[in-house]
N, C-alpha and C. Protein backbone atom coordinates (compact mmCIF):
# COMPACT_ATOMS: atom_id res chain seq x y z
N UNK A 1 7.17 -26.44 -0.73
CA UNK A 1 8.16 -26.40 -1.80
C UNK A 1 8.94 -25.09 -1.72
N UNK A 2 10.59 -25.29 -1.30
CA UNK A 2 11.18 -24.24 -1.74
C UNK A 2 10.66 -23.16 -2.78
N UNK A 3 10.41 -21.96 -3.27
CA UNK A 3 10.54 -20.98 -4.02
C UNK A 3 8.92 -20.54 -4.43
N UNK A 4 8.28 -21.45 -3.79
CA UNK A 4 6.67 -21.35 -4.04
C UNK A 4 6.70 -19.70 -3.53
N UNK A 5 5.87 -19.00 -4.21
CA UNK A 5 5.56 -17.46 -3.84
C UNK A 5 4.15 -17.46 -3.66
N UNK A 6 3.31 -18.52 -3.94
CA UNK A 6 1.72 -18.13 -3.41
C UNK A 6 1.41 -18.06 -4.56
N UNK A 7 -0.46 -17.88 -4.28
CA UNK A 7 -1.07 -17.59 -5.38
C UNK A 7 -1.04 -15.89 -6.28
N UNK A 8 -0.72 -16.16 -7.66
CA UNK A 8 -0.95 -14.71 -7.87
C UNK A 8 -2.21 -14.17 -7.59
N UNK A 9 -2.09 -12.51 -7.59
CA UNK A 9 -3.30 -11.97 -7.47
C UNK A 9 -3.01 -10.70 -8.57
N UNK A 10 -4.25 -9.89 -8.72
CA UNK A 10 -3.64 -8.38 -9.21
C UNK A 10 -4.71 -7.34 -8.52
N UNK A 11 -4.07 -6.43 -8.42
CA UNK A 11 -5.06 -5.14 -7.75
C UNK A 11 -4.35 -4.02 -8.55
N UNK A 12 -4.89 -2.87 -8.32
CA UNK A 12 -4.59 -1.49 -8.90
C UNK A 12 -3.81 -0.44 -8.03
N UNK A 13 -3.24 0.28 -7.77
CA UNK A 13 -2.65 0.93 -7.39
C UNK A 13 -2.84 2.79 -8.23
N UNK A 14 -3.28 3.20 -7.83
CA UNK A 14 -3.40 4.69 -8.23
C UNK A 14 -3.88 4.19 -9.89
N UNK A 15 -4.55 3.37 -10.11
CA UNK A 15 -4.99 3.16 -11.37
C UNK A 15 -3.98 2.29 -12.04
N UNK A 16 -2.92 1.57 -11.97
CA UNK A 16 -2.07 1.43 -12.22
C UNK A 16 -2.05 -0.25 -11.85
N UNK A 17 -2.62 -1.31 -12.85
CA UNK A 17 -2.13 -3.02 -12.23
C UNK A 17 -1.35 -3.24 -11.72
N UNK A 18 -1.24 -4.18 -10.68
CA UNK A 18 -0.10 -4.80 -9.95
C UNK A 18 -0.03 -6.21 -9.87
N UNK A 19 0.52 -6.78 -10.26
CA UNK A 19 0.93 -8.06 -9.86
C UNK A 19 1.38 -8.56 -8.60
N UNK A 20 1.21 -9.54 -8.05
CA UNK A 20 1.60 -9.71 -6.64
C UNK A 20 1.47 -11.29 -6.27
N UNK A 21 1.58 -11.94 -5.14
CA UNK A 21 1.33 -12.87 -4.59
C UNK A 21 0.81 -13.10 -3.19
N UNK A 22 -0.09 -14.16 -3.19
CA UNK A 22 -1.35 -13.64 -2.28
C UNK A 22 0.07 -13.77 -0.57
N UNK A 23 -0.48 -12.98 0.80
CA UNK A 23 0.13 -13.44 0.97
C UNK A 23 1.57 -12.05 1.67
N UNK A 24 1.87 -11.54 0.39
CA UNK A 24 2.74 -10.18 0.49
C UNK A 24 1.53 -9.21 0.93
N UNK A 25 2.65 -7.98 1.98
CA UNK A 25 1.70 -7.28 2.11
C UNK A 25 1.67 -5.89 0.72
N UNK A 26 0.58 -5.40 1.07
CA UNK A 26 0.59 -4.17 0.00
C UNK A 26 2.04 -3.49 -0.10
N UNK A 27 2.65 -3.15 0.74
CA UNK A 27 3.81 -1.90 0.57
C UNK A 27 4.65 -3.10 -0.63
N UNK A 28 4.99 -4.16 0.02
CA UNK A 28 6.08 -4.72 -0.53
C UNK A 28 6.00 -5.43 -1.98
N UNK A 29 4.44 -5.73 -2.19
CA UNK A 29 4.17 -5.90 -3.83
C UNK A 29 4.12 -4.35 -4.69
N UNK A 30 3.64 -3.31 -4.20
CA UNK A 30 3.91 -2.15 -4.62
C UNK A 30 5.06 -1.70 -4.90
N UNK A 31 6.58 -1.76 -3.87
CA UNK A 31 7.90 -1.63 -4.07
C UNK A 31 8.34 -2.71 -5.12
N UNK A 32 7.74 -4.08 -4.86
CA UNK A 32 8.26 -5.03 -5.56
C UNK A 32 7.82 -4.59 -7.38
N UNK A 33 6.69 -3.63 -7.36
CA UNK A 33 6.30 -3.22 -8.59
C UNK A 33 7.14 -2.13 -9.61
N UNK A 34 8.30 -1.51 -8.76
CA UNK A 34 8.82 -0.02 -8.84
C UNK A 34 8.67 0.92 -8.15
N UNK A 35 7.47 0.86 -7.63
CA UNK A 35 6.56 2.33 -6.83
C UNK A 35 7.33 2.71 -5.87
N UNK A 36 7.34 3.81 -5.58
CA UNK A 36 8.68 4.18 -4.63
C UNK A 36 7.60 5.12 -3.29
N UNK A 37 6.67 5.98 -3.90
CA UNK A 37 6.09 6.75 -3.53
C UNK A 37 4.43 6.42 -2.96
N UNK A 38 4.34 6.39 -1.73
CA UNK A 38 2.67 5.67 -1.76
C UNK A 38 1.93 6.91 -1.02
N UNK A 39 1.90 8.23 -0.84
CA UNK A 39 1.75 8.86 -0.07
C UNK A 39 2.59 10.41 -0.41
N UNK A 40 1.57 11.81 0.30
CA UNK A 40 2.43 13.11 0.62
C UNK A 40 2.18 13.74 2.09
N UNK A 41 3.03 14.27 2.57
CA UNK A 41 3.08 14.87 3.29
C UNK A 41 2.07 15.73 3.32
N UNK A 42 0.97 16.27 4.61
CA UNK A 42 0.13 17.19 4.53
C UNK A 42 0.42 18.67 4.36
N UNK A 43 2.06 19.00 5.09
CA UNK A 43 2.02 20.12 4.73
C UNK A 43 2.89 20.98 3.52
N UNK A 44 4.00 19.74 3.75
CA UNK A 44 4.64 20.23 2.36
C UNK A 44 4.58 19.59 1.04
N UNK A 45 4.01 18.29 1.01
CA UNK A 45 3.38 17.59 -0.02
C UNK A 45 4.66 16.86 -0.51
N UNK A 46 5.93 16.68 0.32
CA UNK A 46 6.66 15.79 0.21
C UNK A 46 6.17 14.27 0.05
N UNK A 47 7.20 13.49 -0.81
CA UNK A 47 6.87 11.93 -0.98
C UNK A 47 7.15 11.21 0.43
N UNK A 48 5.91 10.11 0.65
CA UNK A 48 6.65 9.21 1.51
C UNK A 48 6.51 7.98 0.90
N UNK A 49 7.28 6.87 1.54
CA UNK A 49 7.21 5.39 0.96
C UNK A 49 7.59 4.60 2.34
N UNK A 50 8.00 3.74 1.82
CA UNK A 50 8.12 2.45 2.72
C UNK A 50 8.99 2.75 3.76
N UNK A 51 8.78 2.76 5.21
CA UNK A 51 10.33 3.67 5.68
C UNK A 51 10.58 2.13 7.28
N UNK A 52 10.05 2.43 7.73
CA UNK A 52 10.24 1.17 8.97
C UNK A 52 9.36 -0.42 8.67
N UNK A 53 8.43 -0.54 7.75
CA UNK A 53 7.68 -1.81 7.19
C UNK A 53 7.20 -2.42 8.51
N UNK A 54 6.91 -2.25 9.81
CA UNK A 54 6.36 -2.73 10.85
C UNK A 54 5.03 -1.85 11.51
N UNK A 55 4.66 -1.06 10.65
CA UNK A 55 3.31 -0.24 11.09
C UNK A 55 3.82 1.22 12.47
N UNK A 56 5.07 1.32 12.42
CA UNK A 56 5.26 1.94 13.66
C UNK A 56 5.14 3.69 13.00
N UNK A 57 5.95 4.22 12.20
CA UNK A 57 5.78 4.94 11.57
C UNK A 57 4.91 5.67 10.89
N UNK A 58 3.85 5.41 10.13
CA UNK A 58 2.79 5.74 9.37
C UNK A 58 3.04 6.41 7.94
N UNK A 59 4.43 5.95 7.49
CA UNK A 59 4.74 6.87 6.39
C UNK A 59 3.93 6.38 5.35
N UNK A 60 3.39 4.70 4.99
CA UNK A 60 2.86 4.51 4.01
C UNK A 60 1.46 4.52 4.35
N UNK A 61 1.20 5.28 4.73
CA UNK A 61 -0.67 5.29 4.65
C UNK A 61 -1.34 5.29 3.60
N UNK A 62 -1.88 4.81 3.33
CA UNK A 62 -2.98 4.49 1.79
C UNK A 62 -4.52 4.50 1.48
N UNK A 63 -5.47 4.39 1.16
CA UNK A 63 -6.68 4.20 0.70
C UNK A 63 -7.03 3.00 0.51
N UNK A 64 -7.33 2.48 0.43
CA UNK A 64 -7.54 0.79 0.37
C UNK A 64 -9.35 1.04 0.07
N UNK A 65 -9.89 0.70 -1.14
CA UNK A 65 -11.34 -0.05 -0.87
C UNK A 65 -12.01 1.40 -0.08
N UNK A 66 -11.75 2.30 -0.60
CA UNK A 66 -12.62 3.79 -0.09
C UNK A 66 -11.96 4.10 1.58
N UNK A 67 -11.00 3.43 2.16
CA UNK A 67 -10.84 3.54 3.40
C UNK A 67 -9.75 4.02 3.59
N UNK A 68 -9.37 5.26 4.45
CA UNK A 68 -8.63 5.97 4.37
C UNK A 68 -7.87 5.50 5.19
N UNK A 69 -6.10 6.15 5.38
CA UNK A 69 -5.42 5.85 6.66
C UNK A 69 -4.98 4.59 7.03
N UNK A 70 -5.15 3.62 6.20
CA UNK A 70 -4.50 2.21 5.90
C UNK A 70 -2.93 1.89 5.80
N UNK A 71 -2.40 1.22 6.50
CA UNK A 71 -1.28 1.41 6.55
C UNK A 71 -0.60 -0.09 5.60
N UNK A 72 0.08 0.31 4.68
CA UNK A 72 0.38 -0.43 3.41
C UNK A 72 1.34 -1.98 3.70
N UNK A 73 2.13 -1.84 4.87
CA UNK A 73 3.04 -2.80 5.15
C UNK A 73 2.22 -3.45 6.35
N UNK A 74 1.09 -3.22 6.53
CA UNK A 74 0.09 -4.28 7.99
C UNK A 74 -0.93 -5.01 7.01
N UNK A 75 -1.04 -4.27 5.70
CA UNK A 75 -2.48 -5.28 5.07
C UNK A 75 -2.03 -5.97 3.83
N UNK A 76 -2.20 -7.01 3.50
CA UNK A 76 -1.97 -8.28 2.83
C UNK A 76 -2.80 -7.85 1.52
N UNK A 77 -2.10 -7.96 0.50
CA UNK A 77 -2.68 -8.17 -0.89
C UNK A 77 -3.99 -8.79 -0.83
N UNK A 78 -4.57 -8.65 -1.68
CA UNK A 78 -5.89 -9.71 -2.27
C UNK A 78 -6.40 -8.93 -3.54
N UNK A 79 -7.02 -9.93 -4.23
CA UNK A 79 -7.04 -9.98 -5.74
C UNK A 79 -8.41 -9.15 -6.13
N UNK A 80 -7.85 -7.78 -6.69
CA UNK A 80 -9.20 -6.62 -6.74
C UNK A 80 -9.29 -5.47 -6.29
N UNK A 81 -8.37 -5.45 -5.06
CA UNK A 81 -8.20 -4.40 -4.35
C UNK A 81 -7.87 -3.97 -5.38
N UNK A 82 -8.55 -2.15 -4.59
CA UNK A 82 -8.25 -0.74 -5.28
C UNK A 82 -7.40 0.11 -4.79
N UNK A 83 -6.61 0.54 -4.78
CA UNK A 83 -5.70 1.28 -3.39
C UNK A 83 -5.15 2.76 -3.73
N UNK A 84 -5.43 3.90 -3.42
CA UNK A 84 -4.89 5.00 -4.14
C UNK A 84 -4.03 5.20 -2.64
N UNK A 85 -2.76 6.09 -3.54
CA UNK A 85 -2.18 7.01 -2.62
C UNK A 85 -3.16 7.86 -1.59
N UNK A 86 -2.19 8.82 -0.99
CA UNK A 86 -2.87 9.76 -0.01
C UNK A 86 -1.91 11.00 -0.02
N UNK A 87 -2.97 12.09 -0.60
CA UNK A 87 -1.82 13.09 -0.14
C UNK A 87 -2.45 14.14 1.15
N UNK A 88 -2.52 13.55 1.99
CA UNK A 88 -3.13 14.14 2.86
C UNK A 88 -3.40 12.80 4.02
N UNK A 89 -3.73 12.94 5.31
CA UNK A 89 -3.82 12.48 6.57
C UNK A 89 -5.37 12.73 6.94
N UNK A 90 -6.21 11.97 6.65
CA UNK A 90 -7.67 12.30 7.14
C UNK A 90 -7.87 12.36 8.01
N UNK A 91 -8.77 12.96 8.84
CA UNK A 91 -8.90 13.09 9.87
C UNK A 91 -10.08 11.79 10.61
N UNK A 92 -10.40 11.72 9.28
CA UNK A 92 -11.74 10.74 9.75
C UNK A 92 -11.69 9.11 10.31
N UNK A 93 -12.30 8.92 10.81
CA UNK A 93 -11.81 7.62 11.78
C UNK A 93 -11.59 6.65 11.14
N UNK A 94 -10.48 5.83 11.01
CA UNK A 94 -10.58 4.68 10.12
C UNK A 94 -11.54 3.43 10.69
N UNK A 95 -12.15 2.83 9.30
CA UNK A 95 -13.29 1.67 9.81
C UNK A 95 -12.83 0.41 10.59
């Protein structure tokens, strides 16, 4: 059916509900939310957000579910997720 958007879901965002549809990835239910900002720069603590949406970049890196270094426009919503910003680049290996 034309205009079908999927099932809703909701997850949190820096503490913050989101509405979404299953389906979208994180960056774009987050933008689709207002959020402009998902991320800072390590050294000057500048904002980043959504900048190329194909994983090439790494500007939206995120937290996802305790896991650092997640990149917001490669992983798909689902209903529960926890997702904080990042202001910082871990060093630690992602799972």
């Amino acid at each position: 059916m034309k205009g079908d958007r999927g099932t809703p879901v909701t997850f949190t965002f820096d503490g913050q509900l989101i509405e979404a549809f299953e389906g979208e990835t994180i960056a774009a239910a987050v933008l689709a939310s207002g959020v402009r900002m998902l991320r800072e720069t390590d050294r000057r603590g500048e904002p980043r957000g959504l900048f190329c949406n194909m994983g090439i970049c790494f500007d939206c890196l995120v937290e996802i579910n305790g896991a650092t270094n997640q990149r917001a426009c490669q992983f798909s919503v689902a209903d529960g997720l926890k997702i904080k910003s990042q202001t910082s680049q871990s060093m630690e290996p992602c799972p």
